[in-house]
N, C-alpha and C. Protein backbone atom coordinates (compact mmCIF):
# COMPACT_ATOMS: atom_id res chain seq x y z
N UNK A 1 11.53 -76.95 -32.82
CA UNK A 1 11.56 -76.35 -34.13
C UNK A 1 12.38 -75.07 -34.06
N UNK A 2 13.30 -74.68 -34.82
CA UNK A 2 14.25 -73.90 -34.97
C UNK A 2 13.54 -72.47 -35.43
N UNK A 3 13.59 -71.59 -35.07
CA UNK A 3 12.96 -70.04 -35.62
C UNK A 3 13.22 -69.69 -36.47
N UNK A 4 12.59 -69.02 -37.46
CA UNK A 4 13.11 -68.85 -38.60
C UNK A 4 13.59 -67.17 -38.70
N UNK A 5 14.72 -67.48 -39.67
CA UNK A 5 15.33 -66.00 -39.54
C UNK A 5 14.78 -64.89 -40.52
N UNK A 6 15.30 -63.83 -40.06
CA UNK A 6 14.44 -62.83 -41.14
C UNK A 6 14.68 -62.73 -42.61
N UNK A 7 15.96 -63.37 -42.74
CA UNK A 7 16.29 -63.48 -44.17
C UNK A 7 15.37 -64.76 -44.85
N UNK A 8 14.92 -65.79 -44.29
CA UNK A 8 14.07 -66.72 -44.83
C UNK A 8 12.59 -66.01 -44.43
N UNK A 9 11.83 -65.37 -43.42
CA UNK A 9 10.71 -65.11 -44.00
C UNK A 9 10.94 -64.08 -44.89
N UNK A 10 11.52 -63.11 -45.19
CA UNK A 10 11.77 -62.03 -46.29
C UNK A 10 11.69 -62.70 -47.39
N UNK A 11 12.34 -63.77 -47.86
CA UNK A 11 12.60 -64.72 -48.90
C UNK A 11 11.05 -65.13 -49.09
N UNK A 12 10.46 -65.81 -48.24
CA UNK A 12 9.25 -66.48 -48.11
C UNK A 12 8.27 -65.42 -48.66
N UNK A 13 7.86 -64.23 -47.94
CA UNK A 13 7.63 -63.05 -48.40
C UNK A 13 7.62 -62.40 -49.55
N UNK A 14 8.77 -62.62 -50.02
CA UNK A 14 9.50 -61.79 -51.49
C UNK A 14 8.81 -63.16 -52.64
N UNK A 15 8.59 -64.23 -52.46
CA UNK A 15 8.45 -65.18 -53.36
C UNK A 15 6.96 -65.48 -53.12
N UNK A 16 6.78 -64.96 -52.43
CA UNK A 16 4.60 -65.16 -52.66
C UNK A 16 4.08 -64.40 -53.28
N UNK A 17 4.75 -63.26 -53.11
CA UNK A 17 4.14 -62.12 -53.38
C UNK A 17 3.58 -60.79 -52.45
N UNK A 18 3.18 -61.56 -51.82
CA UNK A 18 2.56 -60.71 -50.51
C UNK A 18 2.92 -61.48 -49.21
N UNK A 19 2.69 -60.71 -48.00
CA UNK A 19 3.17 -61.44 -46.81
C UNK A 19 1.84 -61.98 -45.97
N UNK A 20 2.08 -62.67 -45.50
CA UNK A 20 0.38 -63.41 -45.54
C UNK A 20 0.93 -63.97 -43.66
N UNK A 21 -0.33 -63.66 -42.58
CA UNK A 21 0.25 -64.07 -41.36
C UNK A 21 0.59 -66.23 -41.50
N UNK A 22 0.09 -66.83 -42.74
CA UNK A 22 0.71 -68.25 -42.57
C UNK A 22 1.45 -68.10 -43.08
N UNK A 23 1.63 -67.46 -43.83
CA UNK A 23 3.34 -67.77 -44.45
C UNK A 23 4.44 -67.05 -43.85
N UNK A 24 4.14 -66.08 -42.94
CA UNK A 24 5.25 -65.70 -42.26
C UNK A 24 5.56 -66.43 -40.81
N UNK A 25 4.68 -66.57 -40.05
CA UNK A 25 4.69 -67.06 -38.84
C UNK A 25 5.32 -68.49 -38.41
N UNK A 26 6.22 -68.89 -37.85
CA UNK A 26 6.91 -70.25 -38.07
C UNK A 26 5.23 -70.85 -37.53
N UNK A 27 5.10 -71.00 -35.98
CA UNK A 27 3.44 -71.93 -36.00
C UNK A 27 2.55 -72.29 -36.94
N UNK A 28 2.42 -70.83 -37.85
CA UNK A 28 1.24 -70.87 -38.80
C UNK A 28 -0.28 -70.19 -37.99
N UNK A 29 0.51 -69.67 -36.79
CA UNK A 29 -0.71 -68.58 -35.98
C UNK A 29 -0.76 -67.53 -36.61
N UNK A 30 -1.94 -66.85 -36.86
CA UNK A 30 -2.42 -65.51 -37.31
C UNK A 30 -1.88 -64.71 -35.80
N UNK A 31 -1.30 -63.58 -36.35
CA UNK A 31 -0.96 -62.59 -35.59
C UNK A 31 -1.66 -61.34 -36.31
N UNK A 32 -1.91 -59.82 -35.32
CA UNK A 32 -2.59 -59.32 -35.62
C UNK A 32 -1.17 -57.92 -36.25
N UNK A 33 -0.30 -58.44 -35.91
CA UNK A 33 0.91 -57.44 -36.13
C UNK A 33 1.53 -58.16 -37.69
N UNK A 34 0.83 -58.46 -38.65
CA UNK A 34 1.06 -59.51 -39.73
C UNK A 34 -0.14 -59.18 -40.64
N UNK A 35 0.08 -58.28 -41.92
CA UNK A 35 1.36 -59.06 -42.99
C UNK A 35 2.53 -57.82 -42.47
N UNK A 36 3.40 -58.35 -42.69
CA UNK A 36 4.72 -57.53 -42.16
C UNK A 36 5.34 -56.46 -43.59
N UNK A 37 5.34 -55.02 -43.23
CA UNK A 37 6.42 -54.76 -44.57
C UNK A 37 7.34 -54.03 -44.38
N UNK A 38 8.30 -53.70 -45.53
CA UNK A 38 9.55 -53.56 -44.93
C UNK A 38 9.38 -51.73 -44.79
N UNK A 39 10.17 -51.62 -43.31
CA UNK A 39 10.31 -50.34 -42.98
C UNK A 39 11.50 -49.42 -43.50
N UNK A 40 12.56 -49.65 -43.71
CA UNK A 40 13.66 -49.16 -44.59
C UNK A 40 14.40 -50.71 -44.89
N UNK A 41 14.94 -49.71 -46.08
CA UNK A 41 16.62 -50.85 -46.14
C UNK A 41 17.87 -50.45 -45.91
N UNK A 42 18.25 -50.52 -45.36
CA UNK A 42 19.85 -50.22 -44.82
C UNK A 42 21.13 -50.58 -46.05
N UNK A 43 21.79 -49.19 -46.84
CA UNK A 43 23.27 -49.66 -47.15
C UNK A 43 23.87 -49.28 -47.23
N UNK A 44 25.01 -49.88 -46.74
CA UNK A 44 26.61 -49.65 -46.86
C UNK A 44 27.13 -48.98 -47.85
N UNK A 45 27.41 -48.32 -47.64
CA UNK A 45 27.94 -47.21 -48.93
C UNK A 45 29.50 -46.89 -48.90
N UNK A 46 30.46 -46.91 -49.50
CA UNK A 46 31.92 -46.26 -49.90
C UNK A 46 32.19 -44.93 -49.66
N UNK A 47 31.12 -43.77 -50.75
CA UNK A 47 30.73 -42.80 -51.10
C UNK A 47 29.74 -41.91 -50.42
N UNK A 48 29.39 -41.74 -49.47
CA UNK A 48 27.95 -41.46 -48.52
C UNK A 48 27.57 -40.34 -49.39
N UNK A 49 28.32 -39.23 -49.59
CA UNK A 49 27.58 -38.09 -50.43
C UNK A 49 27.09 -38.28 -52.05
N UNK A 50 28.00 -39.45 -52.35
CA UNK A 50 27.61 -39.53 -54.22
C UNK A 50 26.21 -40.36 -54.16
N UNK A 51 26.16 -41.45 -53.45
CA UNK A 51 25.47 -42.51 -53.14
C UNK A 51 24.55 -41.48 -52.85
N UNK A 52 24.00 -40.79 -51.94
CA UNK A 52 23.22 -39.66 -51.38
C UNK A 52 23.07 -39.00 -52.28
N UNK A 53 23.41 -38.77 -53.05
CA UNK A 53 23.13 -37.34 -54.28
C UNK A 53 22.41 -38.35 -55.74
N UNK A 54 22.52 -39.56 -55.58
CA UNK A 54 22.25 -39.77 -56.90
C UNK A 54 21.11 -40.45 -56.23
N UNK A 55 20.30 -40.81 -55.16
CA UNK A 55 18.80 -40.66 -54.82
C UNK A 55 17.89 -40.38 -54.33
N UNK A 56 18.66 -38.62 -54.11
CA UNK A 56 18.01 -37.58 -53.87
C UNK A 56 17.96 -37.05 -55.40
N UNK A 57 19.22 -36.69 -56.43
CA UNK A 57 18.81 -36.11 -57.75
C UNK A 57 17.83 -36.89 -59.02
N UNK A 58 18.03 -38.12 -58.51
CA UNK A 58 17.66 -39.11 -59.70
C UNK A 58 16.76 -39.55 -59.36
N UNK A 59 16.56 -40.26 -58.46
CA UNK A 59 15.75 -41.38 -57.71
C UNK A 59 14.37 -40.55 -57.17
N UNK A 60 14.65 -39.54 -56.73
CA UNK A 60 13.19 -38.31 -56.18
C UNK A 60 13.29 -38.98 -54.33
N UNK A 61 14.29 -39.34 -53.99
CA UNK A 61 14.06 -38.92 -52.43
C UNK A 61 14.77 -37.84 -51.72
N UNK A 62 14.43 -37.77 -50.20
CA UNK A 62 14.59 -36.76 -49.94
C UNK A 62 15.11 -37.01 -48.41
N UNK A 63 16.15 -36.11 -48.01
CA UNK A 63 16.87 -36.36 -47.02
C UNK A 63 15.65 -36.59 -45.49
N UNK A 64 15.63 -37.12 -45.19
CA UNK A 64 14.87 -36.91 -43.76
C UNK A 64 15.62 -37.05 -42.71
N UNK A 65 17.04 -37.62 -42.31
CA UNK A 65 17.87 -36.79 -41.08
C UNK A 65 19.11 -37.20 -41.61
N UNK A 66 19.97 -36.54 -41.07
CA UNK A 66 21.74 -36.51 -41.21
C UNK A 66 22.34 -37.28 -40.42
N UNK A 67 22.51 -38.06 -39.91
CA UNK A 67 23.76 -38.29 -38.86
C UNK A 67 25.22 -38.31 -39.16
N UNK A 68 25.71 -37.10 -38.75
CA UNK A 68 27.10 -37.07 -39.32
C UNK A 68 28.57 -37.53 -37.96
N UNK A 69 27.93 -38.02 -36.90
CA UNK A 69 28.42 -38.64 -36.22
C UNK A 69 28.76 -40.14 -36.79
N UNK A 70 27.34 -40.81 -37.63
CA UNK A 70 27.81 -42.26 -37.72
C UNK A 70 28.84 -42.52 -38.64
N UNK A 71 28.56 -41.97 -39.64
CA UNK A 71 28.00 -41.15 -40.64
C UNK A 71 26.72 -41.75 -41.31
N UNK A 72 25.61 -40.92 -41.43
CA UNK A 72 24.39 -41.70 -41.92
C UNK A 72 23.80 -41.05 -42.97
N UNK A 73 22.52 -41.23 -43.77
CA UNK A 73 21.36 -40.68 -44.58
C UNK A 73 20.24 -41.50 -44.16
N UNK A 74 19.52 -40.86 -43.65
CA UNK A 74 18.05 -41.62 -43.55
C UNK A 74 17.07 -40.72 -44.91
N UNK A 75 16.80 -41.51 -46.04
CA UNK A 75 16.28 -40.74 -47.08
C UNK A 75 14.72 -41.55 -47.60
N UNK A 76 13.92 -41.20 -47.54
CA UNK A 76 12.46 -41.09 -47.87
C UNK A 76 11.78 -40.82 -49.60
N UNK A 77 10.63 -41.39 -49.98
CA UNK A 77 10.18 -40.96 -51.08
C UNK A 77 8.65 -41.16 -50.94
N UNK A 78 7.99 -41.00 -49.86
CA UNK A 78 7.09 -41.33 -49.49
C UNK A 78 5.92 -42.79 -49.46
N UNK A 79 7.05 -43.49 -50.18
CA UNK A 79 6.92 -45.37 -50.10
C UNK A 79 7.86 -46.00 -49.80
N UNK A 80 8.96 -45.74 -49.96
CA UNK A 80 10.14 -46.19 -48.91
C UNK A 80 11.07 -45.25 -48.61
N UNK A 81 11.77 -46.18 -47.95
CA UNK A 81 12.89 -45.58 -46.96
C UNK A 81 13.98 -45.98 -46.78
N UNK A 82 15.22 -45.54 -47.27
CA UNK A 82 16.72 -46.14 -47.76
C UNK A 82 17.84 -45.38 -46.59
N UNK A 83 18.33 -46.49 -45.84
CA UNK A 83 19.20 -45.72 -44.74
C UNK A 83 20.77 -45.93 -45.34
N UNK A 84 21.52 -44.59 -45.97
CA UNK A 84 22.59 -44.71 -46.20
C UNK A 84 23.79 -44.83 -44.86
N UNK A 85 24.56 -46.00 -44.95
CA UNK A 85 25.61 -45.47 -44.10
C UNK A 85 27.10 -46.02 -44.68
N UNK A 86 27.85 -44.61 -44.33
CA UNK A 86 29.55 -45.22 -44.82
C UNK A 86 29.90 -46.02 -44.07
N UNK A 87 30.61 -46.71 -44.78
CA UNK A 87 32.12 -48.15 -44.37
C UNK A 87 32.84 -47.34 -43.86
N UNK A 88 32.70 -47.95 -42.69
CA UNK A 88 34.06 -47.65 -41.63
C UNK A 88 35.17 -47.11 -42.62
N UNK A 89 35.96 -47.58 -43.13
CA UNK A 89 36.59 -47.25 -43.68
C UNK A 89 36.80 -47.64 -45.38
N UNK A 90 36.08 -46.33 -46.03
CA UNK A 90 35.66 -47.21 -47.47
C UNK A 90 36.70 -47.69 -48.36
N UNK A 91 38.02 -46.77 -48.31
CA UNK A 91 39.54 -47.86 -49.13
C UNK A 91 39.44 -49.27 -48.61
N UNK A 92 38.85 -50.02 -47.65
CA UNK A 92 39.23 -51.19 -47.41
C UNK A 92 37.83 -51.69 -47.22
N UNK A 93 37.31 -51.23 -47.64
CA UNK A 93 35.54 -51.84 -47.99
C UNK A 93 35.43 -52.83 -48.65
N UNK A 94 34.55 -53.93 -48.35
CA UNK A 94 34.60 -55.17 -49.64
C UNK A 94 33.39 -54.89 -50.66
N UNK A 95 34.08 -54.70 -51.89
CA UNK A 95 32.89 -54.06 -53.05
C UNK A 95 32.07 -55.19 -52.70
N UNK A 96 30.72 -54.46 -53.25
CA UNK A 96 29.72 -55.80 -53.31
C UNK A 96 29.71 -56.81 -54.53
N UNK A 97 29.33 -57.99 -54.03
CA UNK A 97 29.58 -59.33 -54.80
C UNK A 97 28.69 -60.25 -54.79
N UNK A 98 26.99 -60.24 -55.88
CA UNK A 98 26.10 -60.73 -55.34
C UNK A 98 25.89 -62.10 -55.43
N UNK A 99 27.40 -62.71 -56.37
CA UNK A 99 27.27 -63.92 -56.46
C UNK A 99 27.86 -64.96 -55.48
N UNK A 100 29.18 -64.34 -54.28
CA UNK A 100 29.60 -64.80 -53.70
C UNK A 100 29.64 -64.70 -51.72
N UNK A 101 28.78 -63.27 -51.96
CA UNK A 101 28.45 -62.87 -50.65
C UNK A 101 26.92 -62.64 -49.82
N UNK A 102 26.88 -63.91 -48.59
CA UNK A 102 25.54 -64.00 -48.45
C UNK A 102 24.91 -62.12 -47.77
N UNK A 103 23.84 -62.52 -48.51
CA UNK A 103 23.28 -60.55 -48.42
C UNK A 103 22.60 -60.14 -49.30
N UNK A 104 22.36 -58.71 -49.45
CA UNK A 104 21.60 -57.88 -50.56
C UNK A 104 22.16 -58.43 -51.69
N UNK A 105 21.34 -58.53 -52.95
CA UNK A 105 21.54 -58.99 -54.25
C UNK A 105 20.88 -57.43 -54.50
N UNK A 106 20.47 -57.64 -54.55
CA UNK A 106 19.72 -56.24 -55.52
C UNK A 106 18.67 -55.74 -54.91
N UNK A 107 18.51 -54.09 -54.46
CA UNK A 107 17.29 -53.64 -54.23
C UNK A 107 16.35 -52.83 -55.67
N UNK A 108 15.24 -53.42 -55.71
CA UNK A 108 14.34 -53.22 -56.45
C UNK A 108 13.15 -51.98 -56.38
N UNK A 109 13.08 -51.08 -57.42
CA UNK A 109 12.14 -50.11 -57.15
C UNK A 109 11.16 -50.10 -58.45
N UNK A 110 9.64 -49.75 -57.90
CA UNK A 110 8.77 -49.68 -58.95
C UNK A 110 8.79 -48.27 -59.64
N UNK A 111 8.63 -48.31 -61.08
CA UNK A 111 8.71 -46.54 -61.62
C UNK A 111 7.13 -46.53 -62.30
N UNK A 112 6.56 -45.78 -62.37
CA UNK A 112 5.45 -45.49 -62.55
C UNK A 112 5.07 -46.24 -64.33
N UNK A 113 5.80 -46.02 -65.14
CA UNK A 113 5.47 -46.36 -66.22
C UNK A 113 6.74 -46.51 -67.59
N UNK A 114 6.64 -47.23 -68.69
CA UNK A 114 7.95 -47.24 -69.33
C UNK A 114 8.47 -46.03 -70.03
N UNK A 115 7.98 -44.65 -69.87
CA UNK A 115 8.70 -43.71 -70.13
C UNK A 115 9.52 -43.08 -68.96
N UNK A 116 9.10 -43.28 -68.04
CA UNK A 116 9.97 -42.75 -66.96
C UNK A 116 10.62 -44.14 -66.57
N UNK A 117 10.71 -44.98 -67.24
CA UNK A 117 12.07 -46.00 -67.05
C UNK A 117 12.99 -45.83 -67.54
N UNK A 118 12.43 -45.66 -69.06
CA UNK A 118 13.33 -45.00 -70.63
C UNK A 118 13.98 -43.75 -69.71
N UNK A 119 13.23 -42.45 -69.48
CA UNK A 119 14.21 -41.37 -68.52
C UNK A 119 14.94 -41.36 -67.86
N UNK A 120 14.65 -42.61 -67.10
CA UNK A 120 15.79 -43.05 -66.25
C UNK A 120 17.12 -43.00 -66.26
N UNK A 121 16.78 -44.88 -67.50
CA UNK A 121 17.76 -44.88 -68.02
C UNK A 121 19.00 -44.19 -68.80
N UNK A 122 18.21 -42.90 -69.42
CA UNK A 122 18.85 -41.92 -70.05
C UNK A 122 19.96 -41.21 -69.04
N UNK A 123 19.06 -40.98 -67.90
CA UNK A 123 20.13 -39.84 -66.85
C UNK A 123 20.85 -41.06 -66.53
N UNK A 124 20.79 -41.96 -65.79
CA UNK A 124 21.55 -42.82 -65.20
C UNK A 124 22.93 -43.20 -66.20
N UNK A 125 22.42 -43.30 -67.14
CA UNK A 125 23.51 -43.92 -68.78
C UNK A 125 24.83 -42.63 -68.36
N UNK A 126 24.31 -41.17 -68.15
CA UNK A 126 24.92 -40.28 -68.35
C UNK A 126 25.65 -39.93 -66.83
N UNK A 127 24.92 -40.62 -65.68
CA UNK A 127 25.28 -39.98 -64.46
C UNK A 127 26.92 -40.70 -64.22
N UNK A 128 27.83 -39.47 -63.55
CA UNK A 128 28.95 -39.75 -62.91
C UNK A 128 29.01 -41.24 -61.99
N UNK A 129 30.06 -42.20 -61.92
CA UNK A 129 29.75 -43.10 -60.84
C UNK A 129 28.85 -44.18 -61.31
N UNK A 130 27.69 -44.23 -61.98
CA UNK A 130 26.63 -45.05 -62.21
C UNK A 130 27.24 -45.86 -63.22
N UNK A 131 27.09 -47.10 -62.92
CA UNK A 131 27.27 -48.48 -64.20
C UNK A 131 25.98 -49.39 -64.70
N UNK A 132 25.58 -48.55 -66.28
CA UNK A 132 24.56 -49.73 -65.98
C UNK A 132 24.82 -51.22 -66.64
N UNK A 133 24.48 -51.86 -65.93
CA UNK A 133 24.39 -53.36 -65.85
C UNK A 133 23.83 -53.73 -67.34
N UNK A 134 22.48 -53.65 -67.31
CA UNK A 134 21.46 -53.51 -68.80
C UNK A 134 20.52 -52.43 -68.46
N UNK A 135 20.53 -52.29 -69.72
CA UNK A 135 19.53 -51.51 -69.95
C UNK A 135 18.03 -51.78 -70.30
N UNK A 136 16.62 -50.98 -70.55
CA UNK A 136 15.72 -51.90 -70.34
C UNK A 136 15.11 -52.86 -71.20
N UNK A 137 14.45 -54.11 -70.31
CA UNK A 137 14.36 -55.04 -71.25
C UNK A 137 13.36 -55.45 -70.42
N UNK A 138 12.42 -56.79 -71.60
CA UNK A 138 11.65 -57.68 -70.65
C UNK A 138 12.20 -58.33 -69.77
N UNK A 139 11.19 -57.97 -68.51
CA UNK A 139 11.57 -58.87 -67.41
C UNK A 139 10.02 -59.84 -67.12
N UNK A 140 10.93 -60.98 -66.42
CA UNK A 140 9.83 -62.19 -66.03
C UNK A 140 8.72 -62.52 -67.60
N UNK A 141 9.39 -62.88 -68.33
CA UNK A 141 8.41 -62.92 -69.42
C UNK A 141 7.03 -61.95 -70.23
N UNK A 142 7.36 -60.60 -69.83
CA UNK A 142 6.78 -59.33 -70.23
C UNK A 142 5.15 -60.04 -69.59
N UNK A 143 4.45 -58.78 -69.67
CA UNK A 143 4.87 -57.19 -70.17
C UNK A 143 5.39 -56.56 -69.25
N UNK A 144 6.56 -56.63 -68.55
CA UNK A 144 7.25 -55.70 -67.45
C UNK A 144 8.47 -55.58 -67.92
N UNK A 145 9.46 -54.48 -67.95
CA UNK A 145 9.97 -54.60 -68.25
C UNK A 145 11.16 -53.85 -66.78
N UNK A 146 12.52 -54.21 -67.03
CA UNK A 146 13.68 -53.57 -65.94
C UNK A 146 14.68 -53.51 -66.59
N UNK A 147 15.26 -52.64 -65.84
CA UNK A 147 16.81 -52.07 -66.04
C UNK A 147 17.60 -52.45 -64.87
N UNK A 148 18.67 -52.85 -64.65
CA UNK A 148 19.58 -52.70 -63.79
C UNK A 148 21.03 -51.80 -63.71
N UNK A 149 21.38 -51.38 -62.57
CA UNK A 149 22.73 -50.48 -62.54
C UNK A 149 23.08 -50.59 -61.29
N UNK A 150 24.07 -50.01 -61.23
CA UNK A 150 24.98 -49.89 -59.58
C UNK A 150 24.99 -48.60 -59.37
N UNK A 151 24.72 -48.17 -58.02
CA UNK A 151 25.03 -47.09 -58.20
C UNK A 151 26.29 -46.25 -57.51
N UNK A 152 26.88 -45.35 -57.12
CA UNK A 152 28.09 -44.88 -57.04
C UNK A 152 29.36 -45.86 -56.28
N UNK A 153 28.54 -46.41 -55.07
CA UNK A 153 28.99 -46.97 -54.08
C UNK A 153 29.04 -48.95 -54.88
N UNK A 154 28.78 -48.82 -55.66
CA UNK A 154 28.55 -50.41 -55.86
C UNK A 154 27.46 -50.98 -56.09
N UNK A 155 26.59 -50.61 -54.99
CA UNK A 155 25.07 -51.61 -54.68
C UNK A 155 24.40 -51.49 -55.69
N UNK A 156 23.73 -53.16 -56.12
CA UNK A 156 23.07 -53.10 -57.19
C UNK A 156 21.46 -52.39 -57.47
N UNK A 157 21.11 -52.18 -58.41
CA UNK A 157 19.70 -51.51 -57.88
C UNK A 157 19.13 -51.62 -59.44
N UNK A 158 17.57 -52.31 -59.02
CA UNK A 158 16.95 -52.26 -60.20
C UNK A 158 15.65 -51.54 -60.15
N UNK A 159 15.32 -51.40 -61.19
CA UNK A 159 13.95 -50.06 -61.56
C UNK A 159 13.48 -51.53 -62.54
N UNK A 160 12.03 -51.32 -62.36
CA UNK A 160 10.63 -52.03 -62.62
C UNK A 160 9.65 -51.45 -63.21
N UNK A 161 9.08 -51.56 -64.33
CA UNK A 161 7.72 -51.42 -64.56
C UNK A 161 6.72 -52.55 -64.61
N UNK A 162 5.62 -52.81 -63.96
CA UNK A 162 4.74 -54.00 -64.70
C UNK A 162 3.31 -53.40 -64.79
N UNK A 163 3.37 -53.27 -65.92
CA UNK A 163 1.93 -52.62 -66.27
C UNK A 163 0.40 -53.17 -65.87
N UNK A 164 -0.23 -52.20 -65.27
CA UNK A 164 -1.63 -53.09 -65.04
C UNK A 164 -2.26 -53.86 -66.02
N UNK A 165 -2.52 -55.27 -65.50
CA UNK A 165 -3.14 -56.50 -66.71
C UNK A 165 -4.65 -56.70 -66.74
């Protein structure tokens, strides 16, 4: 039996809902290091400082180390953790393309409630660099609703509300 890769249990994961030690484990053995969650996400960025400034100003995280050797951002909000790093060389960077390139489609964040989505959207509408995609609407057949945008560097990124039912 072939192992399964991290992009299919993530998938597996991302589509249950929760990570559960049978649904992650190829055997179907309970492990005690299981349900698994994600420790950062890693991206590629064009822009390292705009990309960096618009989720530290907007977004509410906060730098937690520099590497200006790689060039890096390791940035925090005390529920996740987003590792910025520049393209080798960003003039010859391949923009992102979520329909034709296997990879990140979209990273997703929860916002507390639909006025601070609406706020969001407001700064984001107005921020330098930022494209939004849509603006907010029902998502998954309400009552939740999302917005999507890109932000400086390309990468897509969506904001979530789903209200307690």
């Amino acid at each position: 039996m072939r192992p399964p890769t991290i992009v299919s249990l993530l998938l597996g994961w991302a589509l249950s809902g929760c990570a559960t030690a049978s649904t992650l484990t190829p055997d179907n053995e309970a492990s005690e290091n299981l349900p698994l969650s994600v420790d950062h996400v890693g991206l590629t960025v064009s822009d390292l400082e705009a990309s960096k400034t618009l989720f530290v100003d907007v977004l509410g995280f906060t730098v937690l180390k520099h590497d200006a050797s790689y060039p890096a951002y390791i940035l925090g909000n005390g529920a996740s953790k987003i590792t910025l790093w520049r393209a080798s060389d960003p003039e010859q960077a391949t923009p992102f393309d979520r329909k034709n390139n296997v990879g990140l489609h979209h990273l997703a964040f929860a916002v507390s409630s639909f006025d601070h989505l609406e706020a969001l959207h407001q700064t984001l509408a107005a921020y330098r660099g930022v494209t939004i995609e849509f603006a907010p609407e029902l998502a998954y057949g309400g009552p939740a609703k999302h917005m999507m945008f890109r932000e400086p560097s390309g990468n897509r990124v969506e904001l979530v509300h789903r209200p307690a039912q």
